[in-house]
C-alpha atoms as a PDB file:
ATOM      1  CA  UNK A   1     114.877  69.931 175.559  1.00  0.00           C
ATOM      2  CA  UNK A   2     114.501  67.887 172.066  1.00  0.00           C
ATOM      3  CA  UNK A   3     117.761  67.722 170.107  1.00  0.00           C
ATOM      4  CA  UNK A   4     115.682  68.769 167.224  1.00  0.00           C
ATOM      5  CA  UNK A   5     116.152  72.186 168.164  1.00  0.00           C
ATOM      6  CA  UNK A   6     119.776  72.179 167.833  1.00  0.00           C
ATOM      7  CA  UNK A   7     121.328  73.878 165.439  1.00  0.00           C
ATOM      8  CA  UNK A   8     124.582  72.501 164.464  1.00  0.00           C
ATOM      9  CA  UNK A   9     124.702  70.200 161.851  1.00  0.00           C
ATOM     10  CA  UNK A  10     127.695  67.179 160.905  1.00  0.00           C
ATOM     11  CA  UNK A  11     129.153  69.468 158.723  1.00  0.00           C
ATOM     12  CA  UNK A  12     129.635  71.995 160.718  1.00  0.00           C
ATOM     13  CA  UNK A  13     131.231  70.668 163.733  1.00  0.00           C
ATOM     14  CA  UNK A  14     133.466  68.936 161.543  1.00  0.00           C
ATOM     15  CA  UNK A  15     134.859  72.574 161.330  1.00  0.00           C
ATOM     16  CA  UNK A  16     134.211  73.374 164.801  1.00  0.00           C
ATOM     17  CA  UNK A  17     135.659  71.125 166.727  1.00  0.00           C
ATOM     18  CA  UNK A  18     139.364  71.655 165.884  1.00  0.00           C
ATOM     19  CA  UNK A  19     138.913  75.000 167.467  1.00  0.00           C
ATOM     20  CA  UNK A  20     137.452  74.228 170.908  1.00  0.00           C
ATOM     21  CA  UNK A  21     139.017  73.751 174.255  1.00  0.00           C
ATOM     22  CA  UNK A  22     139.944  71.299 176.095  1.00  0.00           C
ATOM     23  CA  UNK A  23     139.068  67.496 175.926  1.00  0.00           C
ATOM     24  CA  UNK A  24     135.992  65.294 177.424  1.00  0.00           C
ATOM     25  CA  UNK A  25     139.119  63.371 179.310  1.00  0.00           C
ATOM     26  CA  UNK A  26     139.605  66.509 181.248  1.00  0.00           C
ATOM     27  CA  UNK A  27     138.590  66.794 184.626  1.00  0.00           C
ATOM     28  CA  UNK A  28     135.356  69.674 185.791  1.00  0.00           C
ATOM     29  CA  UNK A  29     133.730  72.184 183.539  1.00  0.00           C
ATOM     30  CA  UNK A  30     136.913  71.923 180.462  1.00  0.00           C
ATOM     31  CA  UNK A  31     135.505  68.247 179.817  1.00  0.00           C
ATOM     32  CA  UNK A  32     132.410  68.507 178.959  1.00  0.00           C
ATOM     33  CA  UNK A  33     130.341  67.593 175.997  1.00  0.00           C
ATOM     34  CA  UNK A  34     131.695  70.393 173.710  1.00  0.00           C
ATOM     35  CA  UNK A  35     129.510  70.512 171.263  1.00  0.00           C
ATOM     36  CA  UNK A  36     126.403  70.541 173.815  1.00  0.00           C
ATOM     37  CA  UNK A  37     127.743  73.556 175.443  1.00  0.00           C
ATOM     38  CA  UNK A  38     128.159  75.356 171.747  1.00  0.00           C
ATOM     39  CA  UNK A  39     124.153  74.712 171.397  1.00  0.00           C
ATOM     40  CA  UNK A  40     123.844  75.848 175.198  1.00  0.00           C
ATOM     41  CA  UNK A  41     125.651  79.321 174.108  1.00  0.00           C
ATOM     42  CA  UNK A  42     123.570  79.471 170.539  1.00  0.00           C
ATOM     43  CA  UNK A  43     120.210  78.638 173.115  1.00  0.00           C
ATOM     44  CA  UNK A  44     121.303  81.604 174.714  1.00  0.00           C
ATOM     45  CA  UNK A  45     122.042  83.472 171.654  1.00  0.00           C
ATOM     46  CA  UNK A  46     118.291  82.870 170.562  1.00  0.00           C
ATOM     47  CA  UNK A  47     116.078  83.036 172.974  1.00  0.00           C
ATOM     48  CA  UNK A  48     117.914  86.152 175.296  1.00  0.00           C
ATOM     49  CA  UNK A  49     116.828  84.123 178.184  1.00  0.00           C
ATOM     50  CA  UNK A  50     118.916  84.520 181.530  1.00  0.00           C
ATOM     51  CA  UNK A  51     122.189  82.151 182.143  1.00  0.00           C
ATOM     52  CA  UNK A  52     119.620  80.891 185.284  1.00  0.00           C
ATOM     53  CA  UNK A  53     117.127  79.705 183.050  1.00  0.00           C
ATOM     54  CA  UNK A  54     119.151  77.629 180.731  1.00  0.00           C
ATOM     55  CA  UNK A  55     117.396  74.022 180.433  1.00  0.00           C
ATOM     56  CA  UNK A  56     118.852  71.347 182.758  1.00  0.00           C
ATOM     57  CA  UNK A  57     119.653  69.356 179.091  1.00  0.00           C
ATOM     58  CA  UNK A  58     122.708  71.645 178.931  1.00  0.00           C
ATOM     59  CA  UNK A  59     124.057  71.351 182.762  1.00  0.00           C
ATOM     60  CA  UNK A  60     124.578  73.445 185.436  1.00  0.00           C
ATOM     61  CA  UNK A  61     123.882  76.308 184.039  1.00  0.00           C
ATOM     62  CA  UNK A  62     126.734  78.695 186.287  1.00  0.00           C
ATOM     63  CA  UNK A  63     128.781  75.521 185.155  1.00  0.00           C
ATOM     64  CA  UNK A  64     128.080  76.275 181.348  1.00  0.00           C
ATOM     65  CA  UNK A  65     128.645  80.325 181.959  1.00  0.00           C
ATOM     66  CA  UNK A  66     131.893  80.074 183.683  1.00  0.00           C
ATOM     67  CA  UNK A  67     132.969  77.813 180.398  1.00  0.00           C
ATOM     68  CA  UNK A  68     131.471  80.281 178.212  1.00  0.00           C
ATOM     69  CA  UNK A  69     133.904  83.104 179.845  1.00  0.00           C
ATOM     70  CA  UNK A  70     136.589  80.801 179.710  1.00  0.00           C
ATOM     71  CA  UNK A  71     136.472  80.863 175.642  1.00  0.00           C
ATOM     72  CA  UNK A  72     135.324  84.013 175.424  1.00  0.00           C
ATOM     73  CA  UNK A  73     139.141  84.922 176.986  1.00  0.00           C
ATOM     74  CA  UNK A  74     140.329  82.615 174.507  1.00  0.00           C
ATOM     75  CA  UNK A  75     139.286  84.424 171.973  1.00  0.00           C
ATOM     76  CA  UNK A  76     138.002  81.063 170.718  1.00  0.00           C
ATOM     77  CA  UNK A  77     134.530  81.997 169.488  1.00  0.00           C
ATOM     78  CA  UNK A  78     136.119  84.395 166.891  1.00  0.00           C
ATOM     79  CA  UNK A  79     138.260  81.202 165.360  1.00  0.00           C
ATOM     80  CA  UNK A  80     134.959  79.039 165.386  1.00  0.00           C
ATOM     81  CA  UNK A  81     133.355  82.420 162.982  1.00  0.00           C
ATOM     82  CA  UNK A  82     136.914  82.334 160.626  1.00  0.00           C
ATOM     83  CA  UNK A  83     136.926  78.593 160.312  1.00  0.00           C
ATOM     84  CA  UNK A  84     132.689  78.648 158.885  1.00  0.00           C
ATOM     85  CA  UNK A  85     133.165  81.603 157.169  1.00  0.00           C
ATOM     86  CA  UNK A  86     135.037  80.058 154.102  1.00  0.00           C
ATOM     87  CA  UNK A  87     137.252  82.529 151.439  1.00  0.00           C
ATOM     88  CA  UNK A  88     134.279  85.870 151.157  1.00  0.00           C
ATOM     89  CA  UNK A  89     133.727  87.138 148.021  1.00  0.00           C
ATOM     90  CA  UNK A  90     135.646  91.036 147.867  1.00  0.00           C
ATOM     91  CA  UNK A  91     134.286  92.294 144.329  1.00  0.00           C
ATOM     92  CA  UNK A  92     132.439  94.404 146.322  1.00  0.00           C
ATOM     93  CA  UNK A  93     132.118  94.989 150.490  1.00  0.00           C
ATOM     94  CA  UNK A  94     128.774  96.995 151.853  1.00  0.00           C
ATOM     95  CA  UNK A  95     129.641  98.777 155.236  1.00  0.00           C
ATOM     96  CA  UNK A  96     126.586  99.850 157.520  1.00  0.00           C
ATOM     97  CA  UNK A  97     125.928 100.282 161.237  1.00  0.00           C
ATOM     98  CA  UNK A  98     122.934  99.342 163.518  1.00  0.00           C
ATOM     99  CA  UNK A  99     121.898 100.300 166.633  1.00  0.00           C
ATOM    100  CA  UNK A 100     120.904  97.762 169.668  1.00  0.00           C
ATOM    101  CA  UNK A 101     118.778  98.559 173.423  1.00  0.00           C
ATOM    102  CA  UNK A 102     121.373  97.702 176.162  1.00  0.00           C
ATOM    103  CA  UNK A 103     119.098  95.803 178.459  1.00  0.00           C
ATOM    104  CA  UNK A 104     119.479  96.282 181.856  1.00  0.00           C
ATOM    105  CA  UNK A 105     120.625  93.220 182.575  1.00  0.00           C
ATOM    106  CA  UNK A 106     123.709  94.456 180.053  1.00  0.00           C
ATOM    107  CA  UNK A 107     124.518  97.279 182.929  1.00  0.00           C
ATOM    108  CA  UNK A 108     126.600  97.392 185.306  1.00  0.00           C
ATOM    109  CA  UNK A 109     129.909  96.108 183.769  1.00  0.00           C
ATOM    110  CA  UNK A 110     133.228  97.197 186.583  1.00  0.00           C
ATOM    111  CA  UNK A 111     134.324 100.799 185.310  1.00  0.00           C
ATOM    112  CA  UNK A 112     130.539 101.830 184.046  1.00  0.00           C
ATOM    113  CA  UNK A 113     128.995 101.622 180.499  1.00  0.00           C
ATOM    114  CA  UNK A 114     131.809 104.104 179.383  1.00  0.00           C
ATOM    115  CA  UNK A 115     134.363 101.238 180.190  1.00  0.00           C
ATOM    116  CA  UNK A 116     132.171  99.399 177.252  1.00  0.00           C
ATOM    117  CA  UNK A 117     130.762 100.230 173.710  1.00  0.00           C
ATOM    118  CA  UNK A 118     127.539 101.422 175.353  1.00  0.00           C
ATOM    119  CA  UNK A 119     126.539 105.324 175.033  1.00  0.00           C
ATOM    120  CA  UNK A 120     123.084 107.013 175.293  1.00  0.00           C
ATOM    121  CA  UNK A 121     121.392 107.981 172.403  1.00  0.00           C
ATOM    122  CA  UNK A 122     118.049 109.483 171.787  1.00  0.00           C
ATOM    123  CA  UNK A 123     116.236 105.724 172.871  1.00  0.00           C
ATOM    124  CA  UNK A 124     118.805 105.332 175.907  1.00  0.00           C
ATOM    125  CA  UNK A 125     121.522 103.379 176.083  1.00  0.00           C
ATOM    126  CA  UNK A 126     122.627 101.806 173.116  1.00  0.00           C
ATOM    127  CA  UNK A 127     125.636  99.620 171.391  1.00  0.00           C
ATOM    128  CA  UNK A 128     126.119 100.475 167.737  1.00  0.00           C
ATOM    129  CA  UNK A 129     127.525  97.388 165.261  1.00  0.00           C
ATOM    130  CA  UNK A 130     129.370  98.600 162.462  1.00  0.00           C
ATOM    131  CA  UNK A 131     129.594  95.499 160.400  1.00  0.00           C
ATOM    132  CA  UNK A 132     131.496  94.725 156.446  1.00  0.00           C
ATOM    133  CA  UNK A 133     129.924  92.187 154.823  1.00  0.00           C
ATOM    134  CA  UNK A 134     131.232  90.810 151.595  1.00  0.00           C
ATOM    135  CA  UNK A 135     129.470  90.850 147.961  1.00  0.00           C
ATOM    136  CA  UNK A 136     127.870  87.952 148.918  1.00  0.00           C
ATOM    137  CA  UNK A 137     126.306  89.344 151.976  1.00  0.00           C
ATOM    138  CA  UNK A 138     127.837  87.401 154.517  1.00  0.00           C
ATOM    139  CA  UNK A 139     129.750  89.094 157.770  1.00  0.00           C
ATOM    140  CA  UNK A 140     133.557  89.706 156.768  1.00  0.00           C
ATOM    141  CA  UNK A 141     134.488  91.406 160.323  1.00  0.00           C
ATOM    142  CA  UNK A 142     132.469  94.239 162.780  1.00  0.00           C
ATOM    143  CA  UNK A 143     133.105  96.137 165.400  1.00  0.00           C
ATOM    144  CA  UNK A 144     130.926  97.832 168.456  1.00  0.00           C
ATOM    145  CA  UNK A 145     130.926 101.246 169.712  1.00  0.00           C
ATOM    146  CA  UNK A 146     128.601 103.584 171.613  1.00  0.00           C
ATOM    147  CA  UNK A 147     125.381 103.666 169.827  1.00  0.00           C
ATOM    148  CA  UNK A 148     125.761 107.740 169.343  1.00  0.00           C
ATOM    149  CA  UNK A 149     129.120 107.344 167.820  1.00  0.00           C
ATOM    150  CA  UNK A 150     129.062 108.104 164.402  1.00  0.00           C
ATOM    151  CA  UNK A 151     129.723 105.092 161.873  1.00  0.00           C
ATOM    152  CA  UNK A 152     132.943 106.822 160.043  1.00  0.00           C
ATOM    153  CA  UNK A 153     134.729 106.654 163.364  1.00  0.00           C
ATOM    154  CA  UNK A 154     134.659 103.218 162.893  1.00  0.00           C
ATOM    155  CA  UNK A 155     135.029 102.659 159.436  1.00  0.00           C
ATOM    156  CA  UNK A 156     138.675 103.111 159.170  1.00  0.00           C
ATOM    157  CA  UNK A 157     139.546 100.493 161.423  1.00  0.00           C
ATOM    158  CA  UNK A 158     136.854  98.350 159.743  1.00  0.00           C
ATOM    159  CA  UNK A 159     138.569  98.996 156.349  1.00  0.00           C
ATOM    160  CA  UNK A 160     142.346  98.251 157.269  1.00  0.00           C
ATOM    161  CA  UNK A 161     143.668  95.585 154.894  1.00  0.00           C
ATOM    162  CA  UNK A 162     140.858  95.115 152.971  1.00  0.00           C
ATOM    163  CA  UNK A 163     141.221  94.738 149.319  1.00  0.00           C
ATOM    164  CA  UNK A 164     138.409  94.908 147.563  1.00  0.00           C
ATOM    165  CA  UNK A 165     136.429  96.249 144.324  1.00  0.00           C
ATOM    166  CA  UNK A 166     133.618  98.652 145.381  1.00  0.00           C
ATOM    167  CA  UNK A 167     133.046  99.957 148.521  1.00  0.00           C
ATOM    168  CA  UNK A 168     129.307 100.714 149.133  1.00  0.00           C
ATOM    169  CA  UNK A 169     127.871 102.744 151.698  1.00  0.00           C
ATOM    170  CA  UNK A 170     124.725 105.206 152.237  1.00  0.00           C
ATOM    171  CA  UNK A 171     125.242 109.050 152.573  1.00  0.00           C
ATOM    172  CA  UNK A 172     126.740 108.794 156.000  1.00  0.00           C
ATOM    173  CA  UNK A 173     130.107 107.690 154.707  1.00  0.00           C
ATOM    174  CA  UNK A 174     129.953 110.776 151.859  1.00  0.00           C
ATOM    175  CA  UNK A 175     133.616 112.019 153.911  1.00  0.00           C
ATOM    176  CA  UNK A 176     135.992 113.676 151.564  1.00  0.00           C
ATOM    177  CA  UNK A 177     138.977 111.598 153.633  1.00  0.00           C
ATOM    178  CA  UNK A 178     137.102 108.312 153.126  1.00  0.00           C
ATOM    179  CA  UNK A 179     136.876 108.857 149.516  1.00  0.00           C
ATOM    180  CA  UNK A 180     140.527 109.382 148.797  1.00  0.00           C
ATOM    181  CA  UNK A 181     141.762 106.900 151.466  1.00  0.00           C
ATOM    182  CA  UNK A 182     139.450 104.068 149.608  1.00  0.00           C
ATOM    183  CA  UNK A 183     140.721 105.407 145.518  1.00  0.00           C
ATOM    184  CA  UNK A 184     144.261 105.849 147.169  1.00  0.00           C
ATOM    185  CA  UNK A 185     144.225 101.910 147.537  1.00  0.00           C
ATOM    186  CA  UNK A 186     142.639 101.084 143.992  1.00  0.00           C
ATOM    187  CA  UNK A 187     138.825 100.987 145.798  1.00  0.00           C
ATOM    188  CA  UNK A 188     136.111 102.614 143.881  1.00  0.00           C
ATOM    189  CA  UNK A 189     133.613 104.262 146.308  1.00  0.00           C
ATOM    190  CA  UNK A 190     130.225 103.822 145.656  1.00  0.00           C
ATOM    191  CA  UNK A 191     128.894 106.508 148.182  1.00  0.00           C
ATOM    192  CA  UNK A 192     126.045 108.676 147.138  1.00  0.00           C
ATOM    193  CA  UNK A 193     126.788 112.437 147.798  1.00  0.00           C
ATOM    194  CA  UNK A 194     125.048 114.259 150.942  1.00  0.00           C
ATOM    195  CA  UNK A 195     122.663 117.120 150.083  1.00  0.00           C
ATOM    196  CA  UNK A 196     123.969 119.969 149.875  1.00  0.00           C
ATOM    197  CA  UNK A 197     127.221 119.380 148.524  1.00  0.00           C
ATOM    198  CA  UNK A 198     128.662 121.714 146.408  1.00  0.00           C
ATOM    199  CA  UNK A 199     131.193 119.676 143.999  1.00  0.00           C
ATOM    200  CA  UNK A 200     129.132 116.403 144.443  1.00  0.00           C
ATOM    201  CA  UNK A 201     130.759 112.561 143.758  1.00  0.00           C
ATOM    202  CA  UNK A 202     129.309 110.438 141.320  1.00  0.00           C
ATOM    203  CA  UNK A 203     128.527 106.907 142.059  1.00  0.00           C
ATOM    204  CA  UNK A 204     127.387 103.549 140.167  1.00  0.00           C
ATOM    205  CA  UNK A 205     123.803 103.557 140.627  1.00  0.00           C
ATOM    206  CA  UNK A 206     123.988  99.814 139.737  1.00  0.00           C
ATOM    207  CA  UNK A 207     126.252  98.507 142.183  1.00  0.00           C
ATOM    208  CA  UNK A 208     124.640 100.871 144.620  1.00  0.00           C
ATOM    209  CA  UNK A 209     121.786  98.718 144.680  1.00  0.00           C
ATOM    210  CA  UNK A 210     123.634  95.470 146.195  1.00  0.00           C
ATOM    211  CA  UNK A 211     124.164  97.855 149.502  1.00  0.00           C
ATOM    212  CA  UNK A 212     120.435  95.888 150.732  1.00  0.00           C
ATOM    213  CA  UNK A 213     122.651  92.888 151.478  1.00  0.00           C
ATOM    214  CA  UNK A 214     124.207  94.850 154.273  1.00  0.00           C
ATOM    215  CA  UNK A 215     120.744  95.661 155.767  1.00  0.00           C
ATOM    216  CA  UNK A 216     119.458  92.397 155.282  1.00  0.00           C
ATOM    217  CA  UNK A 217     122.374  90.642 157.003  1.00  0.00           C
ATOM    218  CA  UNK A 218     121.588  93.011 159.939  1.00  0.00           C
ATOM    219  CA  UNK A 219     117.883  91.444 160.117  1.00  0.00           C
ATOM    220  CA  UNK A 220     119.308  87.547 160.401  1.00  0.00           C
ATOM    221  CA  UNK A 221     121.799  88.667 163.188  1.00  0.00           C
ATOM    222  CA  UNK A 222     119.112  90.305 164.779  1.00  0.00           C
ATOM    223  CA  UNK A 223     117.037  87.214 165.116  1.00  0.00           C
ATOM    224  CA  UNK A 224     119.151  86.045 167.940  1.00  0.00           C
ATOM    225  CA  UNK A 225     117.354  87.937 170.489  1.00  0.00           C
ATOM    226  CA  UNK A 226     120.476  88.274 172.679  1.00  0.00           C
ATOM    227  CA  UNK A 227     122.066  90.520 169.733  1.00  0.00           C
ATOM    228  CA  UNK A 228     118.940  92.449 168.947  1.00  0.00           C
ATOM    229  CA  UNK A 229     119.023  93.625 172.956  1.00  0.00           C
ATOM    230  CA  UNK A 230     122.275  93.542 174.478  1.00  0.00           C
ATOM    231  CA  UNK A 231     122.448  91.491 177.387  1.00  0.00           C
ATOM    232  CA  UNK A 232     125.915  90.953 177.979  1.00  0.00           C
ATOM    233  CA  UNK A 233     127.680  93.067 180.050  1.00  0.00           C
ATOM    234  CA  UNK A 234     131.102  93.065 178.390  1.00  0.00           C
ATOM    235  CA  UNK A 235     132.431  94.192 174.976  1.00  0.00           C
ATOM    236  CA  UNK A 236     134.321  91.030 174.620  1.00  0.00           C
ATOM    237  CA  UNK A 237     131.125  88.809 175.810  1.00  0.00           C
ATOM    238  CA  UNK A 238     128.937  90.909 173.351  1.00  0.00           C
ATOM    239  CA  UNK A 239     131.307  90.375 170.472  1.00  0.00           C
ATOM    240  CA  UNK A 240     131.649  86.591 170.871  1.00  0.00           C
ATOM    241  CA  UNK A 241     127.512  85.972 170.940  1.00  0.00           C
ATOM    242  CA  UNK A 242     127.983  87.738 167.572  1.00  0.00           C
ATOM    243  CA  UNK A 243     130.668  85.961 166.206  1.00  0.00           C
ATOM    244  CA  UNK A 244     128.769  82.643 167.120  1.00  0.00           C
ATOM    245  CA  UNK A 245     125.575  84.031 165.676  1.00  0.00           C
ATOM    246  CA  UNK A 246     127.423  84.919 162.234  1.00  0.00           C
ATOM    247  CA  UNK A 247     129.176  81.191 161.962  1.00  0.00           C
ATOM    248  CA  UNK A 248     125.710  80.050 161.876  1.00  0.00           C
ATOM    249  CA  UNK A 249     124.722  82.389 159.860  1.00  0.00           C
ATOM    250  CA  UNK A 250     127.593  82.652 157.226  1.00  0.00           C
ATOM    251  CA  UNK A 251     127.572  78.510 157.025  1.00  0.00           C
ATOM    252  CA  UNK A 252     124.059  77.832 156.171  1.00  0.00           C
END
């Protein structure tokens, strides 16, 4: 495979490497070439192909998986996203969810897809992102659930510590408890009100229109074909294709 499809430029590992394990002095799989193995993952990431099928360029492929378990336990792909990420810009965060196909090759995790963020909803199975993205559009944090789980479940979590200016969502976060949690903490909601409503909110119909950054950060994530169809069994494995996908992302 040409090393003109890689994806990492100077500048980037610069930032990455800090953050990886181990050293190439290290003896078996902990040694190797680590930047090589971060385009092996982000090969992955893209195409959706099996770990089998991974391109001889990158190594043994079971070689390259068991590494990529061994940092997904580390938690390290999550400190590769913080340190590309750079200070976001909280004038205003956009909060949306999206829902993914679990693939069948996602299936069969030990305890069943209710061990995992995997429910069935009308197309079948399905994993739901919630993600915050700041008022630049660029991922801030996410998290997954079952794909019939709806998104104000989530948004709480999503929201703790956050200080912000605006808070902009579509009708599905109209909650009366969202509301004064978010003005509580000095957050204006910009939340258009659900039909129906009897005492309906007002809302900025200016800032409302920045909310399309949300959905449009949802479209690059989903061109890594491994996040548009989850393939990975595991929550945790799931969660650190994204975070790899959104350093990319939020560093271009």
């Amino acid at each position: 495979m040409s090393s003109d499809r890689f994806v990492i430029t100077d500048q980037m590992w610069v930032l990455m490497e800090p953050h990886c394990l181990g050293k190439k002095s290290d003896p078996g799989r902990t040694g190797g070439d680590a930047r090589l193995f971060l385009e092996a993952v982000l090969w992955i990431a893209r195409t959706d192909c099996p770990w089998r099928d991974l391109p001889p360029h990158f190594g043994k492929w079971n070689t390259v998986f068991k590494r990529f378990r061994d940092w997904v336990k580390a938690d390290v792909f999550k400190r590769i996203f913080d340190a590309l990420s750079g200070d976001p810009d909280m004038e205003y965060v956009m909060v949306d969810g999206t829902i993914v196909k679990v693939h069948r090759h996602g299936q069969g995790a030990k305890g069943g897809p209710q061990s995992q963020a995997i429910g069935k909803s009308r197309g079948g199975l399905s994993t739901k992102i919630l993600a915050l993205v700041d008022g630049l559009g660029n991922l801030v944090r996410f998290s997954v659930m079952p794909g019939q789980r709806g998104e104000t479940t989530g948004v709480k979590g999503l929201m703790e510590e956050i200080s912000c200016g605006a808070f902009l969502g579509d009708k599905a976060y109209d909650a009366d408890w969202l509301r004064e949690m978010l003005t509580s903490r000095g957050i204006e909601p910009v939340i258009p009100a659900r039909k129906g409503r009897k005492n309906p909110a007002s809302h900025d119909e200016e800032k409302y229109k920045w909310r399309h950054l949300v959905e449009n950060y949802f479209q690059k994530l989903k061109e890594f074909k491994r996040i548009a169809m989850r393939s990975d069994k595991t929550d945790q494995s799931f969660s650190s294709m994204i975070y790899i996908a959104a350093a990319i992302i939020n560093a271009r």
